[in-house]
C-alpha atoms as a PDB file:
ATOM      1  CA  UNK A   1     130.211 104.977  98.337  1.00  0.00           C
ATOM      2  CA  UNK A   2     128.672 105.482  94.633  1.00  0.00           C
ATOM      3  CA  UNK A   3     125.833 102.728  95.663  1.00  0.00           C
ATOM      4  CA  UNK A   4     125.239 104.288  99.308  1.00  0.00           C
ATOM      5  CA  UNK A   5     124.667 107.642  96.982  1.00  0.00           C
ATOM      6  CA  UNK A   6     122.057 105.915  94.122  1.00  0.00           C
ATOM      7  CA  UNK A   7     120.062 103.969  97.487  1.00  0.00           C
ATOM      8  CA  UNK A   8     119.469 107.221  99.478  1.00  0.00           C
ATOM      9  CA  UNK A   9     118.863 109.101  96.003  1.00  0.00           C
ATOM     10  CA  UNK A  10     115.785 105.937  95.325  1.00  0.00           C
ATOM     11  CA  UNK A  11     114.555 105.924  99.129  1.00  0.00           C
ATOM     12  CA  UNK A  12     112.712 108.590 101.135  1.00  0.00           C
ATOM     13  CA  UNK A  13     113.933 109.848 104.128  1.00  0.00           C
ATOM     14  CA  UNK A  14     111.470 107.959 106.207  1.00  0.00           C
ATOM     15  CA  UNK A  15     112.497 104.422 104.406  1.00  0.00           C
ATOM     16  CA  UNK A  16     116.295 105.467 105.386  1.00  0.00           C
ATOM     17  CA  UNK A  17     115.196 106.313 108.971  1.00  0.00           C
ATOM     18  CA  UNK A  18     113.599 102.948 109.056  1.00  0.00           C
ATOM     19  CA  UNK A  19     116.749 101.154 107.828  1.00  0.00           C
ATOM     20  CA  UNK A  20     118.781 102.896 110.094  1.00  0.00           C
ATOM     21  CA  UNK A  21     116.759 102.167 113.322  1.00  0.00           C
ATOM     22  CA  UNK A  22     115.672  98.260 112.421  1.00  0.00           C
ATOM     23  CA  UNK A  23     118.875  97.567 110.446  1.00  0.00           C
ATOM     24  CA  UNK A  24     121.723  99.530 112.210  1.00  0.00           C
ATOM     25  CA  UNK A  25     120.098 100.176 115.689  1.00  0.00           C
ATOM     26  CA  UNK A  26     118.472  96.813 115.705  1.00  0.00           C
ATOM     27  CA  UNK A  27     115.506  98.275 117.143  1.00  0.00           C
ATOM     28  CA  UNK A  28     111.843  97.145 115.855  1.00  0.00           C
ATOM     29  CA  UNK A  29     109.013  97.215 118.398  1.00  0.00           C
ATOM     30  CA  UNK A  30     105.090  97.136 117.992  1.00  0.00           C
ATOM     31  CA  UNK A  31     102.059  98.166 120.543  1.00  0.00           C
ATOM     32  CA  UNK A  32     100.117  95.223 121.192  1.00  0.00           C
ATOM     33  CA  UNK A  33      96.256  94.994 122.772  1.00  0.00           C
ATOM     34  CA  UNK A  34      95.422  92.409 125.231  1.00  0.00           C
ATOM     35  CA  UNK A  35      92.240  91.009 125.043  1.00  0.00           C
ATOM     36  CA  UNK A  36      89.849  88.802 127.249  1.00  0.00           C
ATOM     37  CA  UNK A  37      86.621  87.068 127.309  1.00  0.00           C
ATOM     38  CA  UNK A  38      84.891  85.582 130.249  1.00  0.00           C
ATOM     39  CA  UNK A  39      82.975  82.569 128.384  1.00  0.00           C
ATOM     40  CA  UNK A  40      79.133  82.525 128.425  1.00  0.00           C
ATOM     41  CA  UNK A  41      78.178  78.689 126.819  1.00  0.00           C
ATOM     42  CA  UNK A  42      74.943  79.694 125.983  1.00  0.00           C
ATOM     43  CA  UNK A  43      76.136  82.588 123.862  1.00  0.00           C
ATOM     44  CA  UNK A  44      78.517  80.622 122.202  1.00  0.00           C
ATOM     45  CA  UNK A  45      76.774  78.015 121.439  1.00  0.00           C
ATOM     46  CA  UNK A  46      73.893  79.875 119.909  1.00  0.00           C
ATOM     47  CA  UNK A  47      76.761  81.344 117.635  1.00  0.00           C
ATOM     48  CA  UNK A  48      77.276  78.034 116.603  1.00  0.00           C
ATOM     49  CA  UNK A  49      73.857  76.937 116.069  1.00  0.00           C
ATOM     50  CA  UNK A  50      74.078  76.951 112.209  1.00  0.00           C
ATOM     51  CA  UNK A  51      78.060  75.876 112.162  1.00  0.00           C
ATOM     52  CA  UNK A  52      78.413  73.681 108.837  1.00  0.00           C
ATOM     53  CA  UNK A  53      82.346  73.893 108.628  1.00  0.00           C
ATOM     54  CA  UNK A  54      84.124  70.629 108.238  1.00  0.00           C
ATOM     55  CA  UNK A  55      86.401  71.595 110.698  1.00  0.00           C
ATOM     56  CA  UNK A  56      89.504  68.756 111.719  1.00  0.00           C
ATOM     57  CA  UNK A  57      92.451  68.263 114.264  1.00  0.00           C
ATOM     58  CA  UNK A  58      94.912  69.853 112.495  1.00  0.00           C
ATOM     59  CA  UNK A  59      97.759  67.616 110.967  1.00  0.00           C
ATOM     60  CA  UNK A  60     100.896  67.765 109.583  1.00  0.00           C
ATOM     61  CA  UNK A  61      99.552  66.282 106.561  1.00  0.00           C
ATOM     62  CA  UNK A  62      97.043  69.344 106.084  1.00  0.00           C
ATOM     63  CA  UNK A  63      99.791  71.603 106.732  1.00  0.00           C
ATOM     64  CA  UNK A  64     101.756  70.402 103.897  1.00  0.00           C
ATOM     65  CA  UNK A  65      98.936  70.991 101.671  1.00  0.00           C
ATOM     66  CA  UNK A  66      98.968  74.464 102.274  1.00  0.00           C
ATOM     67  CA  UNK A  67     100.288  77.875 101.176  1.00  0.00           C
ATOM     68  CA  UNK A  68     104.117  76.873 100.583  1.00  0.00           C
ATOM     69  CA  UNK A  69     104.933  80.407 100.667  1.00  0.00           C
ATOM     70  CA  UNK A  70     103.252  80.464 104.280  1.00  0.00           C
ATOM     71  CA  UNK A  71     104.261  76.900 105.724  1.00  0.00           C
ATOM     72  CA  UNK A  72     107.796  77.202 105.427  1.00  0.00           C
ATOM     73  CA  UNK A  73     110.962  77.650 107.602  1.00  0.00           C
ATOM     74  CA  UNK A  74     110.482  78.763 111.135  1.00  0.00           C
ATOM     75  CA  UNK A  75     107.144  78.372 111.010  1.00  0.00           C
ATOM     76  CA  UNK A  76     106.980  74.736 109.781  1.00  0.00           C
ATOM     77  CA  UNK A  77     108.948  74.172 112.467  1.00  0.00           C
ATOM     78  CA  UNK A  78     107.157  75.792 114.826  1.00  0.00           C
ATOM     79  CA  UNK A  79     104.075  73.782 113.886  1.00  0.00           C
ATOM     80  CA  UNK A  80     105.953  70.498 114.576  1.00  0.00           C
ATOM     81  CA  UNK A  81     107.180  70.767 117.518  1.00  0.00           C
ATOM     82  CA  UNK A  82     103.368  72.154 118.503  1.00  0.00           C
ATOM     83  CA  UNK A  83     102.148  68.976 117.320  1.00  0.00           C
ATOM     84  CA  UNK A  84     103.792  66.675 119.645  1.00  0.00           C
ATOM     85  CA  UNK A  85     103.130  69.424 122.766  1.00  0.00           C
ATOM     86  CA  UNK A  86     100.186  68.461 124.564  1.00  0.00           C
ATOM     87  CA  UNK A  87      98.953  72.252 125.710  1.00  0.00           C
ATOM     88  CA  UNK A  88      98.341  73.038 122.121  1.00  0.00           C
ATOM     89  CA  UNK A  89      95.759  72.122 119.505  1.00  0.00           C
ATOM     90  CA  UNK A  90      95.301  72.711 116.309  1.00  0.00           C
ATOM     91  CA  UNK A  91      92.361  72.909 113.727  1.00  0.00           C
ATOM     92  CA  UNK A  92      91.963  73.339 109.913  1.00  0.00           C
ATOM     93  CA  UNK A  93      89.555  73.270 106.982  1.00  0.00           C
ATOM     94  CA  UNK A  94      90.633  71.710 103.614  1.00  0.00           C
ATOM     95  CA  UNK A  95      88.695  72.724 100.520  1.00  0.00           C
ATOM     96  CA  UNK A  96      89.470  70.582  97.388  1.00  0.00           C
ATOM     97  CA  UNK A  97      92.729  68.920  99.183  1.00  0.00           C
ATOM     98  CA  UNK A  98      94.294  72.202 100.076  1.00  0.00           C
ATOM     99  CA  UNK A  99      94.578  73.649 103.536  1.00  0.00           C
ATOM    100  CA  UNK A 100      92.535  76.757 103.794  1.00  0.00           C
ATOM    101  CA  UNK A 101      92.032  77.951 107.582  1.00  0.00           C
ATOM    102  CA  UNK A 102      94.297  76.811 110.456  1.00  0.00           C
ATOM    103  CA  UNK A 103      93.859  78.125 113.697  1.00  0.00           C
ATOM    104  CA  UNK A 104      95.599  77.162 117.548  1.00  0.00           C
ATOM    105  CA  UNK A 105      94.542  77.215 120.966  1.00  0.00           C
ATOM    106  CA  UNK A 106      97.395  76.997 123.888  1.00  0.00           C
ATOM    107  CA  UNK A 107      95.930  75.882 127.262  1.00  0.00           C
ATOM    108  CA  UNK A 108      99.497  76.396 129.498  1.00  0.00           C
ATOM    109  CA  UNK A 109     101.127  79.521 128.291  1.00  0.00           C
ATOM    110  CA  UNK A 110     100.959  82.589 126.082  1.00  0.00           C
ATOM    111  CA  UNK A 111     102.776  81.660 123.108  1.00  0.00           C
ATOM    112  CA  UNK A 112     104.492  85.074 122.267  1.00  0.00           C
ATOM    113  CA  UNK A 113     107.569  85.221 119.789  1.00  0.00           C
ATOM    114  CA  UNK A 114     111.200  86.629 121.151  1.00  0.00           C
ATOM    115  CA  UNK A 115     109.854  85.862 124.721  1.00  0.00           C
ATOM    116  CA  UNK A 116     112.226  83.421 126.028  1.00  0.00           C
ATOM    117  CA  UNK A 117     110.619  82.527 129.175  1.00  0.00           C
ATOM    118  CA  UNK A 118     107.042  81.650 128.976  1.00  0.00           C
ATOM    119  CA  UNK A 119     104.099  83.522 130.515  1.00  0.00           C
ATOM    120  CA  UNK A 120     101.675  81.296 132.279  1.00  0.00           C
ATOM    121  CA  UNK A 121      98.331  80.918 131.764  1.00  0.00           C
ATOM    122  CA  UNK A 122      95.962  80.497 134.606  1.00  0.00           C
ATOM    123  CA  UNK A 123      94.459  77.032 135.487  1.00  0.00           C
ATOM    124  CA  UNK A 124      90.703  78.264 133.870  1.00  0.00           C
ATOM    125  CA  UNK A 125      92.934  80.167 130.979  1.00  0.00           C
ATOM    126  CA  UNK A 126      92.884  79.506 126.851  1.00  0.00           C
ATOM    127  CA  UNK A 127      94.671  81.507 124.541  1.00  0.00           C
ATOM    128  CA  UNK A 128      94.077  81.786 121.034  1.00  0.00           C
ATOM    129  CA  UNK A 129      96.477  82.173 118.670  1.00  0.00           C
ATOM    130  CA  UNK A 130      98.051  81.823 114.612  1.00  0.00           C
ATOM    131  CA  UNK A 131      95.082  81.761 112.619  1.00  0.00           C
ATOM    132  CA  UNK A 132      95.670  81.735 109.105  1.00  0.00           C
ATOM    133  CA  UNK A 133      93.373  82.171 106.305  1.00  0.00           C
ATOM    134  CA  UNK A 134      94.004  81.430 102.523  1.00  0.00           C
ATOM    135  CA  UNK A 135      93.651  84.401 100.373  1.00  0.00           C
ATOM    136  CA  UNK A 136      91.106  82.344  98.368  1.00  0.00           C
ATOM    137  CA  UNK A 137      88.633  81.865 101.641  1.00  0.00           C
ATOM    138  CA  UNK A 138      88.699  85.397 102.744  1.00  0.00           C
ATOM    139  CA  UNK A 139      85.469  87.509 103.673  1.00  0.00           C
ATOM    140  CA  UNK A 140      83.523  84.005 104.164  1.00  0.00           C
ATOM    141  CA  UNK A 141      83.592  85.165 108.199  1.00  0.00           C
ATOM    142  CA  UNK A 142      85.860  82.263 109.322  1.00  0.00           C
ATOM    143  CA  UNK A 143      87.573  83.953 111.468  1.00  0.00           C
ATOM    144  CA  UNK A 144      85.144  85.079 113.671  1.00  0.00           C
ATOM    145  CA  UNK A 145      83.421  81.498 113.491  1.00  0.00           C
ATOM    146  CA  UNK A 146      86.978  79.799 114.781  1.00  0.00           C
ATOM    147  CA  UNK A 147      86.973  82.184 117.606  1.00  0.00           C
ATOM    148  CA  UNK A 148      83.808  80.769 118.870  1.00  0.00           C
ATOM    149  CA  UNK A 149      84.612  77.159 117.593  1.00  0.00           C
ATOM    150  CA  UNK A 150      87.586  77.304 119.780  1.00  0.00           C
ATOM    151  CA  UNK A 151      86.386  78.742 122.453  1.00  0.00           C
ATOM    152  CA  UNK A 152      83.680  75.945 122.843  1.00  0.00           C
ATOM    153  CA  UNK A 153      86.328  73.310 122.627  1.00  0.00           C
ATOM    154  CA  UNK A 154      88.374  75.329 125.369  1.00  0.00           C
ATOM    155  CA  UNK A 155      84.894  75.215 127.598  1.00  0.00           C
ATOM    156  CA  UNK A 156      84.936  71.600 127.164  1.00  0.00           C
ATOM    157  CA  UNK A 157      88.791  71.442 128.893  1.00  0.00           C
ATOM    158  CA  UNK A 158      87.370  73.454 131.745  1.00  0.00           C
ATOM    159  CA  UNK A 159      89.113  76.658 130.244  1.00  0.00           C
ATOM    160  CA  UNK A 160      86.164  79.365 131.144  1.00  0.00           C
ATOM    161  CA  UNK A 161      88.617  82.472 130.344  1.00  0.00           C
ATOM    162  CA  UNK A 162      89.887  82.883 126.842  1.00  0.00           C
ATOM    163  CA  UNK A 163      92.665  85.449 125.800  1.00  0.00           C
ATOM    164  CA  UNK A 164      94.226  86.598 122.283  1.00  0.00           C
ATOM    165  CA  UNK A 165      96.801  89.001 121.705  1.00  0.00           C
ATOM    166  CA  UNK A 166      96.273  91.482 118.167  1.00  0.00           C
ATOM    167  CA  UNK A 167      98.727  93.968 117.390  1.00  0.00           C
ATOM    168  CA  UNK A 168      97.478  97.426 117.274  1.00  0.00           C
ATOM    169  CA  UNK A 169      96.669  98.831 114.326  1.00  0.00           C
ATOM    170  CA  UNK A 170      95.630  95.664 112.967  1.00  0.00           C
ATOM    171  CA  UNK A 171      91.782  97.087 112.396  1.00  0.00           C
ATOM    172  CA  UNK A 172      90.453  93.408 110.616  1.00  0.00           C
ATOM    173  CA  UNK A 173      91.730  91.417 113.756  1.00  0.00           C
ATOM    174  CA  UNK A 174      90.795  93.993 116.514  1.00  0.00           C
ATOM    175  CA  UNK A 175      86.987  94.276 115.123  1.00  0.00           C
ATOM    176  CA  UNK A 176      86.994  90.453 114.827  1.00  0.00           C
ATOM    177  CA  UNK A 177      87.502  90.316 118.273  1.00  0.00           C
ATOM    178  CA  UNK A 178      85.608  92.527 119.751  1.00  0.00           C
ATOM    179  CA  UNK A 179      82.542  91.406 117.454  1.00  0.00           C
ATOM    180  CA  UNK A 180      83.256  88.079 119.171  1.00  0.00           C
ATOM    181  CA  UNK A 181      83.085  89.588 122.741  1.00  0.00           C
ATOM    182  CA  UNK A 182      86.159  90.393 123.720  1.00  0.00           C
ATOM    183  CA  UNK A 183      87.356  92.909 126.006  1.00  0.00           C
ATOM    184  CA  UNK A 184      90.690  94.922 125.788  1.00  0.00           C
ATOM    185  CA  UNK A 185      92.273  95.218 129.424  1.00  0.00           C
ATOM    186  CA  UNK A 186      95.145  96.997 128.109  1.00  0.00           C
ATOM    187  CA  UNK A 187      98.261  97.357 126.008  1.00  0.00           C
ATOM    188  CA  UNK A 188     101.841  96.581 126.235  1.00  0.00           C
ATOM    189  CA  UNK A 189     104.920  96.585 123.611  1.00  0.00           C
ATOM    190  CA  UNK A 190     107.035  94.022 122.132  1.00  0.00           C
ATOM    191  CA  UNK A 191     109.736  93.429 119.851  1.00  0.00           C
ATOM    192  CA  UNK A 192     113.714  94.410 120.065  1.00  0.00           C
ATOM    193  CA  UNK A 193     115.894  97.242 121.713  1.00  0.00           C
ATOM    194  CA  UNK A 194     119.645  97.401 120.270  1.00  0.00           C
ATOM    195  CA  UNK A 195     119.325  94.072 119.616  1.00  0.00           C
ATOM    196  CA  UNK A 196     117.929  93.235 123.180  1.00  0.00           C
ATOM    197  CA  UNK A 197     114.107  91.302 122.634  1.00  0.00           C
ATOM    198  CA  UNK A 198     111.727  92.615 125.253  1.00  0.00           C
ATOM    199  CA  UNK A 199     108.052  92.306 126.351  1.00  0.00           C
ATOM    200  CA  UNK A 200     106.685  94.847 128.537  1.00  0.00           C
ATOM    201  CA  UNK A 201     103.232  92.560 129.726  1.00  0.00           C
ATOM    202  CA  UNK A 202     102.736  92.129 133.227  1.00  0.00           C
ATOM    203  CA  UNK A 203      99.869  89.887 132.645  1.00  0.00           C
ATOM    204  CA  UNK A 204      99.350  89.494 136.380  1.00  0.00           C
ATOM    205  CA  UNK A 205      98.322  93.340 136.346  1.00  0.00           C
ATOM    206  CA  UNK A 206      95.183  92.073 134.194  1.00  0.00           C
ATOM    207  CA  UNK A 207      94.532  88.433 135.813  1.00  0.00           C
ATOM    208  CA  UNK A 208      91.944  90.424 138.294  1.00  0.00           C
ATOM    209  CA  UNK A 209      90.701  92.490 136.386  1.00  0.00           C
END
């Protein structure tokens, strides 16, 4: 009892809301923004005009050379089983042996975490998803230069549509975006009720858009 006293003496009333609803209530949801690009080549590729990155198929190799406190777990796992999936690919930079930018493209289904069964994409449909950046290679514009990177190789698969999924609120990510071209068609929440995952996207509400 003395311990429950000292914690809610140390924490605000807001941080013992929050551990009530996420901890007790097992509730924890976030408002997501769906975006989309209809791909124009000839923009793209004059993005890419001056595109010096040595960018390669991501391995598990590079992976390993990355941010331990990053590559690790779930995620590690994750990446493995991505590797031997044929929808996804992966792509990273190394900068003196070390992984510094990884970045995946899906080209069969939205890959969205808690979602149990998996939310086609449409036959002309990319999606692009889990870039990560070390803190070391920040404000160099790579993410903005993936987007593009990846959405030329998607235009080489025949994948003329391109999606990606930001969390709102997220102001870095959801200016990225929309400096690459991106439209939002809308919003929809994600995350747990008592316990209970849920996703509210109907994507076929946005598919003719």
């Amino acid at each position: 009892m003395k311990s429950i006293i000292e914690k809610i003496k140390t924490h605000s009333v807001k941080d013992i809301w929050q551990y009530f609803v996420t901890q007790i209530l097992k509730t924890d949801f976030k408002k997501f923004c769906y975006f989309r690009l209809n791909t124009d080549i000839n923009q793209v590729e004059e993005k890419l005009k001056d595109f010096e990155l040595d960018v390669q198929p991501l391995t598990l190799d590079m992976v390993l050379k990355g941010d331990k406190n990053v590559f690790k777990g779930a995620k590690l796992e994750l990446y493995k089983k991505r590797f031997n999936d044929p929808a996804y690919c992966g792509y990273g930079i190394m900068e003196n042996d070390r992984l510094i930018y990884s970045t995946w493209f899906s080209t069969e289904s939205l890959g969205l975490p808690g979602v149990k069964n998996k939310i086609k994409l449409l036959p002309n449909e990319g999606f692009l998803e889990d870039s990560y950046c070390a803190p070391s290679a920040r404000g160099r514009g790579l993410h903005g230069t993936m987007n593009f990177f990846r959405i030329k190789k998607l235009y080489e698969k025949g994948k003329n549509r391109v999606i990606v999924i930001v969390m709102d609120g997220n102001i870095p990510a959801l200016k990225v975006q929309a400096k690459s071209g991106f439209e939002v068609l809308g919003k929809f929440y994600m995350g747990k009720f008592l316990g209970i995952q849920f996703c509210t996207l109907n994507k076929k509400r946005f598919d003719n858009k």
